[in-house]
N, C-alpha and C. Protein backbone atom coordinates (compact mmCIF):
# COMPACT_ATOMS: atom_id res chain seq x y z
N UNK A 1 -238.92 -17.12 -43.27
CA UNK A 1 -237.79 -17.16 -42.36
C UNK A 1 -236.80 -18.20 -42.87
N UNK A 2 -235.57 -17.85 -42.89
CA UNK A 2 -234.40 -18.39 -43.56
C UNK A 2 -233.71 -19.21 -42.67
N UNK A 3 -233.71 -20.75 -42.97
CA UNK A 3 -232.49 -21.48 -42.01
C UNK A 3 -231.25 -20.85 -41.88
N UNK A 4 -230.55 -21.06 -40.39
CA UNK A 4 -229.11 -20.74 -40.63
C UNK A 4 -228.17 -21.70 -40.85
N UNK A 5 -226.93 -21.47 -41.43
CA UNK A 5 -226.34 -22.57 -41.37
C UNK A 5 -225.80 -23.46 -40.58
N UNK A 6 -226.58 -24.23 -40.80
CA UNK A 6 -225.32 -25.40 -39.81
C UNK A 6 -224.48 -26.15 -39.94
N UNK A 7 -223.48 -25.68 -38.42
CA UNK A 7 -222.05 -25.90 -38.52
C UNK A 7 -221.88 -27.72 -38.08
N UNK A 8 -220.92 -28.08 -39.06
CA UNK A 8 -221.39 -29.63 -39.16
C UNK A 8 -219.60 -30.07 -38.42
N UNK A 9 -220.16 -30.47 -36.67
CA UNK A 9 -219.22 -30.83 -36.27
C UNK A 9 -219.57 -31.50 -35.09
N UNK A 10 -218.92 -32.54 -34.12
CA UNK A 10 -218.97 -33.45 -33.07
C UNK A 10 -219.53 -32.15 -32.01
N UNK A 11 -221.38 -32.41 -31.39
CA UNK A 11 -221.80 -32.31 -30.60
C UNK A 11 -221.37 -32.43 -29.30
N UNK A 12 -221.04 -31.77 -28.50
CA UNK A 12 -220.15 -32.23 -27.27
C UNK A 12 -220.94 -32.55 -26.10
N UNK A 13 -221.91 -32.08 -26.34
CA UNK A 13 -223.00 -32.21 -25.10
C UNK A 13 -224.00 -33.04 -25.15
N UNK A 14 -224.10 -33.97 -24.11
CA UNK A 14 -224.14 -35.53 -24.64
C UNK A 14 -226.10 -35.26 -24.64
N UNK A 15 -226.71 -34.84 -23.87
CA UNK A 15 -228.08 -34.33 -23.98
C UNK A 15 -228.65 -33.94 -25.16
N UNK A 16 -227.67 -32.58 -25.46
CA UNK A 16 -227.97 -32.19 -26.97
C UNK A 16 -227.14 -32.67 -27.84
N UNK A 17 -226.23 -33.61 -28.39
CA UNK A 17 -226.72 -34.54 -29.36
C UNK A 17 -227.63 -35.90 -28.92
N UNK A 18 -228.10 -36.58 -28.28
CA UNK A 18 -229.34 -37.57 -28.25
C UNK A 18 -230.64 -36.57 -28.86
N UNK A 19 -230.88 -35.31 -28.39
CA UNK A 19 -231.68 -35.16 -29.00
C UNK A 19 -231.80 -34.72 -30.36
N UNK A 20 -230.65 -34.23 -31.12
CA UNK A 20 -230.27 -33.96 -32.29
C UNK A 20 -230.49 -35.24 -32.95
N UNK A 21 -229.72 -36.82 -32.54
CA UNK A 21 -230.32 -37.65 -33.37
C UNK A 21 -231.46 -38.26 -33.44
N UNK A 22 -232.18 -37.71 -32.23
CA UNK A 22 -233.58 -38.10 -32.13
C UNK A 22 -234.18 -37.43 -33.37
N UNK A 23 -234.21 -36.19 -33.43
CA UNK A 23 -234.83 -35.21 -34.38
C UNK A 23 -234.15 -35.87 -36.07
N UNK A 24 -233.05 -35.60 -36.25
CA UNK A 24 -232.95 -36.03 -37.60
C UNK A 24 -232.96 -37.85 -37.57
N UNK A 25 -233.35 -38.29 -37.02
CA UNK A 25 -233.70 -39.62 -37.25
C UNK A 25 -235.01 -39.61 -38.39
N UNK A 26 -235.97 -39.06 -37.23
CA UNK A 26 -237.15 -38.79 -37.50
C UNK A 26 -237.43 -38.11 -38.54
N UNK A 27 -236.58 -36.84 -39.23
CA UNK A 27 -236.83 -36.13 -40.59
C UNK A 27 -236.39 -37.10 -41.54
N UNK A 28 -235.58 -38.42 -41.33
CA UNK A 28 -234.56 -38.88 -42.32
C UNK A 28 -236.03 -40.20 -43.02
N UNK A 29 -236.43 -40.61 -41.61
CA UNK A 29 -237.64 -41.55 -41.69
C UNK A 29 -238.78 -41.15 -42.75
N UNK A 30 -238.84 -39.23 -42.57
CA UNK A 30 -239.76 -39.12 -43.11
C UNK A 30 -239.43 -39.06 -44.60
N UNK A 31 -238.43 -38.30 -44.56
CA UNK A 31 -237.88 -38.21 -46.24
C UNK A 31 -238.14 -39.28 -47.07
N UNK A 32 -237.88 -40.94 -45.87
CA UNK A 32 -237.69 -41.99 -46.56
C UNK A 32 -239.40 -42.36 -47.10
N UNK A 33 -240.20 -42.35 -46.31
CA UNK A 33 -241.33 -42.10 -46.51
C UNK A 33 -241.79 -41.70 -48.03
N UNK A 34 -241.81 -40.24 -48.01
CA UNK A 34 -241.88 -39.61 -48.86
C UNK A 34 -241.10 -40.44 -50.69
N UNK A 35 -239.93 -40.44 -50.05
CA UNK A 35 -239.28 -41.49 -51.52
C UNK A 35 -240.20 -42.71 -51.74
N UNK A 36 -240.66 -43.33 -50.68
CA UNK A 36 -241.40 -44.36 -51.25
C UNK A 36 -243.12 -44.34 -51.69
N UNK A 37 -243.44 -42.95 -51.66
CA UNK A 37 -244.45 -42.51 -51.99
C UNK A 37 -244.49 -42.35 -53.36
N UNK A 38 -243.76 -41.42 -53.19
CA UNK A 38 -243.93 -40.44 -54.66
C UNK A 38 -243.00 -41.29 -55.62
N UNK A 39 -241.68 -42.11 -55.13
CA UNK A 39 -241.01 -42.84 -56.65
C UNK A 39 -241.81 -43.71 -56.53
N UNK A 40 -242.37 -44.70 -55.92
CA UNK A 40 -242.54 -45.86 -56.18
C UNK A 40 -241.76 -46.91 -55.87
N UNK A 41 -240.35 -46.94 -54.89
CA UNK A 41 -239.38 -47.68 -54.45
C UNK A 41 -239.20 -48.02 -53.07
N UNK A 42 -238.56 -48.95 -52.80
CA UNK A 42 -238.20 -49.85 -51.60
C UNK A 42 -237.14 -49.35 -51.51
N UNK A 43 -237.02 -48.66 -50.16
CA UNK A 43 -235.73 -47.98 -48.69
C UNK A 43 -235.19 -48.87 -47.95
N UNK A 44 -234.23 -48.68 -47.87
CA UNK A 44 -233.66 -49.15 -46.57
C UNK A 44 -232.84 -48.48 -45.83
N UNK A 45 -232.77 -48.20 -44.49
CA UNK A 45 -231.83 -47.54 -43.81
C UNK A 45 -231.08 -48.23 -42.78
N UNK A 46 -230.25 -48.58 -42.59
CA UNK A 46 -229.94 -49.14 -41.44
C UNK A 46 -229.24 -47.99 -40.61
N UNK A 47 -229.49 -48.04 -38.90
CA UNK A 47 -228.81 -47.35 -38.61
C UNK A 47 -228.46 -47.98 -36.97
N UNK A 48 -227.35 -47.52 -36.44
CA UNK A 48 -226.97 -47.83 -35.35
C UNK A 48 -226.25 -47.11 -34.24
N UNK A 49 -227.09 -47.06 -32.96
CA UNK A 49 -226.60 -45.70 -32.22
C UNK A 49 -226.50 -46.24 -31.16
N UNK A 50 -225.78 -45.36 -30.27
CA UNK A 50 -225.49 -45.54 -28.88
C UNK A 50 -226.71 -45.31 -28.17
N UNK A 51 -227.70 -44.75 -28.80
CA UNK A 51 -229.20 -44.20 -27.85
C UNK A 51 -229.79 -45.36 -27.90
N UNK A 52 -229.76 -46.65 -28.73
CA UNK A 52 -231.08 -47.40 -28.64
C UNK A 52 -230.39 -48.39 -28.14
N UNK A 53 -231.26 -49.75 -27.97
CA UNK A 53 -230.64 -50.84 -27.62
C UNK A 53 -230.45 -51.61 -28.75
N UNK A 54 -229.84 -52.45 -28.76
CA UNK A 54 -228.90 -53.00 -29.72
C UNK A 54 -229.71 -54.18 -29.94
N UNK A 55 -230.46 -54.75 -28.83
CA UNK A 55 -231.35 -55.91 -29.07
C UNK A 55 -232.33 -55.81 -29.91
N UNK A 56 -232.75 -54.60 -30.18
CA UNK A 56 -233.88 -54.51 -31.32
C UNK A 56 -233.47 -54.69 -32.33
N UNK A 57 -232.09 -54.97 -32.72
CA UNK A 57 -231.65 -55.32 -34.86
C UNK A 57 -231.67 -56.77 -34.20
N UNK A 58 -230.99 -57.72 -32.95
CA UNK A 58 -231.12 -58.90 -32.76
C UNK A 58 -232.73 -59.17 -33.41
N UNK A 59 -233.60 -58.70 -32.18
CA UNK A 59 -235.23 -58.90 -32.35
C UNK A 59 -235.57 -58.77 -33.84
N UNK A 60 -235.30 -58.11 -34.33
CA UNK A 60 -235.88 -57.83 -35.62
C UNK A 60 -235.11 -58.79 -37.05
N UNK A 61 -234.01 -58.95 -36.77
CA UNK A 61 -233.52 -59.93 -37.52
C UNK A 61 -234.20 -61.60 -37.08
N UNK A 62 -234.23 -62.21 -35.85
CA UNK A 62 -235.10 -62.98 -35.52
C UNK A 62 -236.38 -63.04 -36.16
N UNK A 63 -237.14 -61.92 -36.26
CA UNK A 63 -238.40 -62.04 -36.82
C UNK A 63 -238.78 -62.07 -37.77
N UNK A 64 -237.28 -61.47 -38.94
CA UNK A 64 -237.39 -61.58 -39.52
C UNK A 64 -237.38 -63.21 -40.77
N UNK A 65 -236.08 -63.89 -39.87
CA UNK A 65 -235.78 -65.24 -39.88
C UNK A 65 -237.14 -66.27 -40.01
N UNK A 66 -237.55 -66.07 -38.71
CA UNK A 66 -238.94 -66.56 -38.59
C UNK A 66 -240.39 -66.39 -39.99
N UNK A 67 -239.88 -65.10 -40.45
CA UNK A 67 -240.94 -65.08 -41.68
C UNK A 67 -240.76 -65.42 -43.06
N UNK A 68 -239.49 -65.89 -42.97
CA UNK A 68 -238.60 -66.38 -44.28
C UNK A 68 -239.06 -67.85 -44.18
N UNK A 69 -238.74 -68.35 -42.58
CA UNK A 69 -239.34 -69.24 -42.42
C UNK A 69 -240.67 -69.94 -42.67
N UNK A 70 -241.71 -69.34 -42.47
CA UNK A 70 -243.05 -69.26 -42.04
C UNK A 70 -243.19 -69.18 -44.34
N UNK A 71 -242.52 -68.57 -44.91
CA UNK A 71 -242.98 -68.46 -46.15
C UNK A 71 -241.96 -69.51 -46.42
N UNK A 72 -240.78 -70.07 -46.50
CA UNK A 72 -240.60 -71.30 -47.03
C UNK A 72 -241.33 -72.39 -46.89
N UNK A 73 -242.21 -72.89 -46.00
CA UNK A 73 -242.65 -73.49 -45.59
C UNK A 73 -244.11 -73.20 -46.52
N UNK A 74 -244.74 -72.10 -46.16
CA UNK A 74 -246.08 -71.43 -47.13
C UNK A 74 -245.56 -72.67 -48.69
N UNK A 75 -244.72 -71.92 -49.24
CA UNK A 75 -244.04 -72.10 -50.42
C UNK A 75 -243.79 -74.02 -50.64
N UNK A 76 -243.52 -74.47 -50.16
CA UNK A 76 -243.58 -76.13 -49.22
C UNK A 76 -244.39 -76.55 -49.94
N UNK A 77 -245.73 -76.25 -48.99
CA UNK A 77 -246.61 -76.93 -48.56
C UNK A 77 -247.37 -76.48 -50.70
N UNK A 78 -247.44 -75.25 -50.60
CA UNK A 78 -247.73 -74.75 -52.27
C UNK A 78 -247.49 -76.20 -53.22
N UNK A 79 -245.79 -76.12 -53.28
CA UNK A 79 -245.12 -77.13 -54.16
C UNK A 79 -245.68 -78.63 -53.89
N UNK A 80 -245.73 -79.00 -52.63
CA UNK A 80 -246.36 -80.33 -52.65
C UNK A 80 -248.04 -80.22 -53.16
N UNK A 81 -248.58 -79.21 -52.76
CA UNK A 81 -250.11 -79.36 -53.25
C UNK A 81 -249.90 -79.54 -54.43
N UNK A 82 -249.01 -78.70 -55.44
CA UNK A 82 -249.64 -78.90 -56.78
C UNK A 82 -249.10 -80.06 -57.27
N UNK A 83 -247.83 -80.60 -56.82
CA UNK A 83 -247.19 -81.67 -57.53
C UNK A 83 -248.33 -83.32 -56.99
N UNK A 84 -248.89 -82.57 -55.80
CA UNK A 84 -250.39 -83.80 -55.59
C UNK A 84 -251.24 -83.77 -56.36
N UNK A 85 -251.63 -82.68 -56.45
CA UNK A 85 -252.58 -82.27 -57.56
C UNK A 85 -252.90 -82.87 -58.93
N UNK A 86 -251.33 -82.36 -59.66
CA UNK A 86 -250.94 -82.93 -61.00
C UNK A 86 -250.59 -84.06 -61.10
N UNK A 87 -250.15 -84.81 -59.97
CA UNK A 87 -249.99 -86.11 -59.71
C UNK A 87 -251.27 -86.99 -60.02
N UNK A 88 -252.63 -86.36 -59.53
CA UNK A 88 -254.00 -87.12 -59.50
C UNK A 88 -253.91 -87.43 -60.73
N UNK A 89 -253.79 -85.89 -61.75
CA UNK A 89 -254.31 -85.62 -62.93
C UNK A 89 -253.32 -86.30 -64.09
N UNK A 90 -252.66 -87.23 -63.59
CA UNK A 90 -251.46 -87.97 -64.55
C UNK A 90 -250.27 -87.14 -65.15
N UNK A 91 -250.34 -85.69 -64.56
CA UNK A 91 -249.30 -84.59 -65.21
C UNK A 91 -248.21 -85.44 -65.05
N UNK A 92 -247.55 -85.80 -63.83
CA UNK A 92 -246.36 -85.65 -62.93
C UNK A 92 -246.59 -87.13 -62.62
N UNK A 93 -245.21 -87.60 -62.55
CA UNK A 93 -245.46 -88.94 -61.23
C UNK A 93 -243.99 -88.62 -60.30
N UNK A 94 -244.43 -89.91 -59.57
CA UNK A 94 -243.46 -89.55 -58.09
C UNK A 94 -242.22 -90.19 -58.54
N UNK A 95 -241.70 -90.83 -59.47
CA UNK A 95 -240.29 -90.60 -59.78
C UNK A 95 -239.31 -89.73 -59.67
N UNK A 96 -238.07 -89.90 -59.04
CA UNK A 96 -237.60 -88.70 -58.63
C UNK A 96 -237.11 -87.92 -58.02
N UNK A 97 -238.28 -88.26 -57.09
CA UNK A 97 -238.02 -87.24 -55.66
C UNK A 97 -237.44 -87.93 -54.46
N UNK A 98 -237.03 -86.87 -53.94
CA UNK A 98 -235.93 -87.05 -53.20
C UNK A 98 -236.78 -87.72 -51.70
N UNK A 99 -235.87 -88.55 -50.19
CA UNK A 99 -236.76 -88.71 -49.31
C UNK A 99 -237.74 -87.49 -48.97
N UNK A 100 -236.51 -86.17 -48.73
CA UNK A 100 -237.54 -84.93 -48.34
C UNK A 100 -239.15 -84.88 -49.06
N UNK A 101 -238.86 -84.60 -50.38
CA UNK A 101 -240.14 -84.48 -51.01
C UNK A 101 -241.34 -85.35 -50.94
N UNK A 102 -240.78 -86.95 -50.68
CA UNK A 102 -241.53 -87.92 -50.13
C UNK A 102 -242.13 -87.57 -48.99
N UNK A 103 -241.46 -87.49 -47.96
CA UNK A 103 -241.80 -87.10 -46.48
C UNK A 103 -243.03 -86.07 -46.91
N UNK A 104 -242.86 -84.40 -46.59
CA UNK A 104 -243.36 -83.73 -47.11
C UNK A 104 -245.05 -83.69 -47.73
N UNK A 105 -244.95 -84.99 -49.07
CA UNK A 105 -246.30 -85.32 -49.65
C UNK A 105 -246.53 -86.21 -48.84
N UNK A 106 -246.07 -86.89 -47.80
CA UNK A 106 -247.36 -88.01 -47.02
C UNK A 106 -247.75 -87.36 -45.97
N UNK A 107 -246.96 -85.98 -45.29
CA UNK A 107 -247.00 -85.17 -44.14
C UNK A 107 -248.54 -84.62 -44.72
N UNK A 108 -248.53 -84.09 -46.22
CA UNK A 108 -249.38 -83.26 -47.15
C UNK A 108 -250.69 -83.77 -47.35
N UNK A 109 -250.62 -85.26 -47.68
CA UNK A 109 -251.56 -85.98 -47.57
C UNK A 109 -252.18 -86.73 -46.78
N UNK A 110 -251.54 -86.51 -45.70
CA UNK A 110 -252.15 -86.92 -44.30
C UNK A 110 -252.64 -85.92 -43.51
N UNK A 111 -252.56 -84.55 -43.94
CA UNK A 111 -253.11 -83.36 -43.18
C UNK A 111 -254.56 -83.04 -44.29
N UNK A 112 -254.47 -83.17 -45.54
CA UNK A 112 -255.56 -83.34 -46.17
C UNK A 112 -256.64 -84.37 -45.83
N UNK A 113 -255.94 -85.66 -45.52
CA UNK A 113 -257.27 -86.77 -45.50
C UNK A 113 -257.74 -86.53 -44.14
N UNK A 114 -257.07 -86.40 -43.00
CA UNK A 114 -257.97 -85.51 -41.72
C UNK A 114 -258.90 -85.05 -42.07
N UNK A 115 -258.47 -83.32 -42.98
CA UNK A 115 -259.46 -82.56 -42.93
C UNK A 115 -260.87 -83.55 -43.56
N UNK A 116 -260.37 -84.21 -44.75
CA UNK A 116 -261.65 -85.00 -45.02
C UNK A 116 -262.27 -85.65 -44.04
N UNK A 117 -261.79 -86.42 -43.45
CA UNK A 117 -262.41 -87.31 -42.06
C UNK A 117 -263.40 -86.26 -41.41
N UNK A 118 -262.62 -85.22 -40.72
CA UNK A 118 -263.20 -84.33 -39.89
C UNK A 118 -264.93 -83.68 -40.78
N UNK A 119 -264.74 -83.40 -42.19
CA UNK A 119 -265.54 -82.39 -42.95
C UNK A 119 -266.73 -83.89 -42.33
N UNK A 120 -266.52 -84.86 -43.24
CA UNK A 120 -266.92 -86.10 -43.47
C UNK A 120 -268.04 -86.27 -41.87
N UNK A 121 -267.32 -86.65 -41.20
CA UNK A 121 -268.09 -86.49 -39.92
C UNK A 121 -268.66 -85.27 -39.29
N UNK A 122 -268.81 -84.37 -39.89
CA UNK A 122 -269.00 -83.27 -39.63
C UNK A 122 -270.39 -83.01 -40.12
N UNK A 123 -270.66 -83.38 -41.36
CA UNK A 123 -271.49 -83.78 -42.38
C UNK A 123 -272.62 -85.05 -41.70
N UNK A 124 -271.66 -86.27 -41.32
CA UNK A 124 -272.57 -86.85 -40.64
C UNK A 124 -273.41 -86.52 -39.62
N UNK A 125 -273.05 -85.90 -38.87
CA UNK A 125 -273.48 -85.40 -37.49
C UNK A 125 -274.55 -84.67 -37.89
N UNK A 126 -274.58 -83.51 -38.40
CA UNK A 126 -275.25 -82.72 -39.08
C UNK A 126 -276.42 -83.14 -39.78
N UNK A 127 -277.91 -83.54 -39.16
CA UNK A 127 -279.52 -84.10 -39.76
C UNK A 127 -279.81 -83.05 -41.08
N UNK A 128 -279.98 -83.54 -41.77
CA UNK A 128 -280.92 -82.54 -42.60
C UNK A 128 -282.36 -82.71 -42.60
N UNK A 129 -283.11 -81.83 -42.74
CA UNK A 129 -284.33 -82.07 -42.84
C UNK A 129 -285.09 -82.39 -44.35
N UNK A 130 -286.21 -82.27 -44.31
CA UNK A 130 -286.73 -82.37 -45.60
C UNK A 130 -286.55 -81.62 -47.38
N UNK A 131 -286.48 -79.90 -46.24
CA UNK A 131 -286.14 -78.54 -47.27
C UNK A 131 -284.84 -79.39 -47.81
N UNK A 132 -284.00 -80.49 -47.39
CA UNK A 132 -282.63 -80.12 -47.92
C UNK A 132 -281.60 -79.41 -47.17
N UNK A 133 -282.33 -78.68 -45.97
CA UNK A 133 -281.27 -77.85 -45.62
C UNK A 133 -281.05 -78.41 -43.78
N UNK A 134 -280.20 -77.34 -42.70
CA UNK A 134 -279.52 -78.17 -42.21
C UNK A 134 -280.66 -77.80 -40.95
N UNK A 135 -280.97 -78.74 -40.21
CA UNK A 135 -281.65 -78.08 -38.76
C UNK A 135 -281.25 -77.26 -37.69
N UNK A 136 -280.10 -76.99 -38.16
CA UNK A 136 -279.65 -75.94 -37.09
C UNK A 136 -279.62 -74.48 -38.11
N UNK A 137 -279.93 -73.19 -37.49
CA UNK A 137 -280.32 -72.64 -37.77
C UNK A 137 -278.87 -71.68 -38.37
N UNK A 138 -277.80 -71.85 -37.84
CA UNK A 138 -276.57 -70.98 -38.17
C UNK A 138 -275.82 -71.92 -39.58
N UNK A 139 -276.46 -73.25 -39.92
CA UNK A 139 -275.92 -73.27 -40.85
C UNK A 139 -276.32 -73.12 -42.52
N UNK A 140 -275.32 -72.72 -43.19
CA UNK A 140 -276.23 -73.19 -44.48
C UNK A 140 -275.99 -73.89 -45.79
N UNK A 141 -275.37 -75.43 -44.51
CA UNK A 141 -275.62 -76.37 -45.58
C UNK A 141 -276.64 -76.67 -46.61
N UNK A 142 -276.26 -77.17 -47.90
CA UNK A 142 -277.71 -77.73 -48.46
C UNK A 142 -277.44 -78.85 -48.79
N UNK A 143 -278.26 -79.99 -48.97
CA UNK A 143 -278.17 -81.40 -49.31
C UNK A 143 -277.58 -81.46 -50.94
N UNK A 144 -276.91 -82.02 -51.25
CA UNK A 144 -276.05 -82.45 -52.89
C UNK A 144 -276.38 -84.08 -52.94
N UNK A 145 -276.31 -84.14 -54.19
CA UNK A 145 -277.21 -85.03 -55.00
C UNK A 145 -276.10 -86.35 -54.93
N UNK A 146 -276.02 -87.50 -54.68
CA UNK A 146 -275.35 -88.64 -54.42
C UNK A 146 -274.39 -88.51 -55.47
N UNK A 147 -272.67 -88.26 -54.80
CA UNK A 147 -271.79 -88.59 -55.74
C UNK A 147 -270.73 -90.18 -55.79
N UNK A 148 -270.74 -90.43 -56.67
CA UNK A 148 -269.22 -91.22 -56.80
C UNK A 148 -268.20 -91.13 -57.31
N UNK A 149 -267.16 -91.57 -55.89
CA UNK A 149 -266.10 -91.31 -55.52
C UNK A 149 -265.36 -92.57 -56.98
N UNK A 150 -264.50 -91.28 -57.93
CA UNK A 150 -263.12 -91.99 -58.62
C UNK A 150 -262.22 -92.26 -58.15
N UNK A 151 -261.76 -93.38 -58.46
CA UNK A 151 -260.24 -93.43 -57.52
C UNK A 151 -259.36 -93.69 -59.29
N UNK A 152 -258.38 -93.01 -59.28
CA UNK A 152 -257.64 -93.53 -60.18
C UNK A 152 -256.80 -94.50 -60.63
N UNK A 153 -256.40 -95.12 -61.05
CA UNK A 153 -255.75 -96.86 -60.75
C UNK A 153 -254.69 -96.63 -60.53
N UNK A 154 -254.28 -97.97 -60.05
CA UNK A 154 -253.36 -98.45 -59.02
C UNK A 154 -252.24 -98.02 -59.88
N UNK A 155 -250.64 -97.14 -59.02
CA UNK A 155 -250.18 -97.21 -59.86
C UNK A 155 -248.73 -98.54 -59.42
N UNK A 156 -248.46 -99.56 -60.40
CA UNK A 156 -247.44 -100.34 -59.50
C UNK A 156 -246.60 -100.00 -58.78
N UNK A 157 -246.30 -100.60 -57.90
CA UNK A 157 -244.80 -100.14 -57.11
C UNK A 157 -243.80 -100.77 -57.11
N UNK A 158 -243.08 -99.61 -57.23
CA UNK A 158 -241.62 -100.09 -57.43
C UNK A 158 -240.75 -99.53 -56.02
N UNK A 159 -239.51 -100.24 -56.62
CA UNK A 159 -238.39 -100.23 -55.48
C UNK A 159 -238.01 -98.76 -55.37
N UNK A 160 -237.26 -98.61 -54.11
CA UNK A 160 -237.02 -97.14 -53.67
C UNK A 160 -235.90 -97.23 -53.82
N UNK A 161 -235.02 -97.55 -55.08
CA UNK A 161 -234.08 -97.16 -55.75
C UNK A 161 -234.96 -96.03 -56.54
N UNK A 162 -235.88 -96.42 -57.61
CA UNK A 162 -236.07 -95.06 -58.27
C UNK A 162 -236.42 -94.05 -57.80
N UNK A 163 -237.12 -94.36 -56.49
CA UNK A 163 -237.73 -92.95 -55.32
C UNK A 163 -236.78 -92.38 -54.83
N UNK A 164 -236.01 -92.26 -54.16
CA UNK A 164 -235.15 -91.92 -53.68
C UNK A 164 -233.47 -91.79 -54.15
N UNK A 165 -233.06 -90.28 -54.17
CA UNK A 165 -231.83 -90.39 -55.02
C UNK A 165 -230.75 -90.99 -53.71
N UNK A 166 -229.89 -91.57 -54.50
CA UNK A 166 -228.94 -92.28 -53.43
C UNK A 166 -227.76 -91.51 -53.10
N UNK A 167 -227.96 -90.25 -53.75
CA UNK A 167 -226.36 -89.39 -53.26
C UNK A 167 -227.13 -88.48 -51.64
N UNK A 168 -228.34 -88.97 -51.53
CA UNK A 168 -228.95 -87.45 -50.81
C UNK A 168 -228.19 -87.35 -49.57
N UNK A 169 -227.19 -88.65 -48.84
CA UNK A 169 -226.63 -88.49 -47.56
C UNK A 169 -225.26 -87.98 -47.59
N UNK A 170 -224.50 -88.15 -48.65
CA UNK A 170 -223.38 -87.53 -49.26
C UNK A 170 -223.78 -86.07 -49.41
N UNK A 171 -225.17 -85.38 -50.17
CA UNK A 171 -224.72 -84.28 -50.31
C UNK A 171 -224.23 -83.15 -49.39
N UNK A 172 -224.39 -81.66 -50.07
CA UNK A 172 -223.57 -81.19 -48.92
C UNK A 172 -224.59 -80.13 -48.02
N UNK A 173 -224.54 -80.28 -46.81
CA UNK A 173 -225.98 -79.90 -46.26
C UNK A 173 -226.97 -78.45 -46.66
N UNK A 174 -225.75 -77.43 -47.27
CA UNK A 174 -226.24 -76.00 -47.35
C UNK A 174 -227.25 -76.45 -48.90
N UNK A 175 -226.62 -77.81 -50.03
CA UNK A 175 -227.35 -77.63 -51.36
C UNK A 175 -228.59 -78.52 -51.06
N UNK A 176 -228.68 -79.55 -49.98
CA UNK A 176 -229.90 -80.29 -49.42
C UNK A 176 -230.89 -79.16 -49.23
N UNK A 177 -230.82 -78.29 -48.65
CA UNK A 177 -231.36 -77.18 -47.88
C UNK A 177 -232.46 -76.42 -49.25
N UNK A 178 -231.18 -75.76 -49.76
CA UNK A 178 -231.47 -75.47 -51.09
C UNK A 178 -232.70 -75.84 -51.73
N UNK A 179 -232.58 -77.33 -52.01
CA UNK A 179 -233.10 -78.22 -52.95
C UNK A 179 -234.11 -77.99 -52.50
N UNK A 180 -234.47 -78.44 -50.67
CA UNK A 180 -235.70 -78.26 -50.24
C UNK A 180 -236.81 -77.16 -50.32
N UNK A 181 -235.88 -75.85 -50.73
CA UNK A 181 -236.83 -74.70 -50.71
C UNK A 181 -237.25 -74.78 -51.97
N UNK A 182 -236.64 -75.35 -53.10
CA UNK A 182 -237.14 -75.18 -54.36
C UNK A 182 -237.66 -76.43 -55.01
């Protein structure tokens, strides 16, 4: 059975077009579908109608905001781990960086030494018995063999002229921003 043609002109009847764009919404969705199946590519459609509410591109741009967010931050917290990291390991030193990045690694390293505290006492609390292992029955700690703790040496300190760049209150807030994500 053969489509007929259709005549491509302003719907007058306000019922039957809502449901006309209901229907090719939905074929257009699927098509899009389909393209991202079979090529292998990322769609986008934007579209905007008198049938929906308008607050859902608000909502959805919001959420989207929020996850840009939620991964700059991911991305953050990334950059300070490793520049702690490589910091231990003599890669990197803290010359350099800006207050942000300062802030940031003591925010970084003060959410780390918690977790130690917490593991730490956690550990204490926790009897072991003889096997080595833990007396409560859901866990399965095992006892490790006495370590010592390296600390790496002191490194001197200096003035927060070299820590801190001195243009950072001059700059201009959108390249501060910037800086921070990267």
């Amino acid at each position: 059975m053969t489509r007929k043609k259709v005549k491509l002109a302003d719907i007058t009847s306000d019922s039957l077009r809502k449901a006309t764009y209901k229907k090719r919404k939905k074929d257009l969705m699927k098509k899009m579908s389909e393209l991202i199946t079979l090529c292998g590519i990322d769609t986008c459609v934007i579209m905007y109608s008198q049938y929906e509410n308008p607050s859902f591109l608000s909502q959805r741009t919001i959420k989207e905001v929020k996850q840009l967010n939620n991964h700059c931050k991911d991305n953050r917290v990334k950059k300070m781990t490793q520049f702690m990291f490589n910091n231990i390991c003599g890669k990197w030193v803290v010359h350099g960086l800006n207050f942000w990045d300062l802030n940031d690694l003591s925010l970084l390293l003060d959410e780390k030494m918690s977790k130690i505290d917490k593991r730490m006492d956690a550990f204490a609390i926790t009897p072991l018995n003889a096997q080595g292992a833990s007396s409560s029955s859901s866990s399965f700690m095992v006892a490790l063999p006495l370590m010592t703790m390296v600390m790496p040496k002191m490194m001197p300190r200096i003035g927060t002229k070299d820590i801190v760049q001195s243009d950072v209150n001059n700059m201009d807030p959108m390249k501060r921003i910037c800086e921070q994500l990267y």
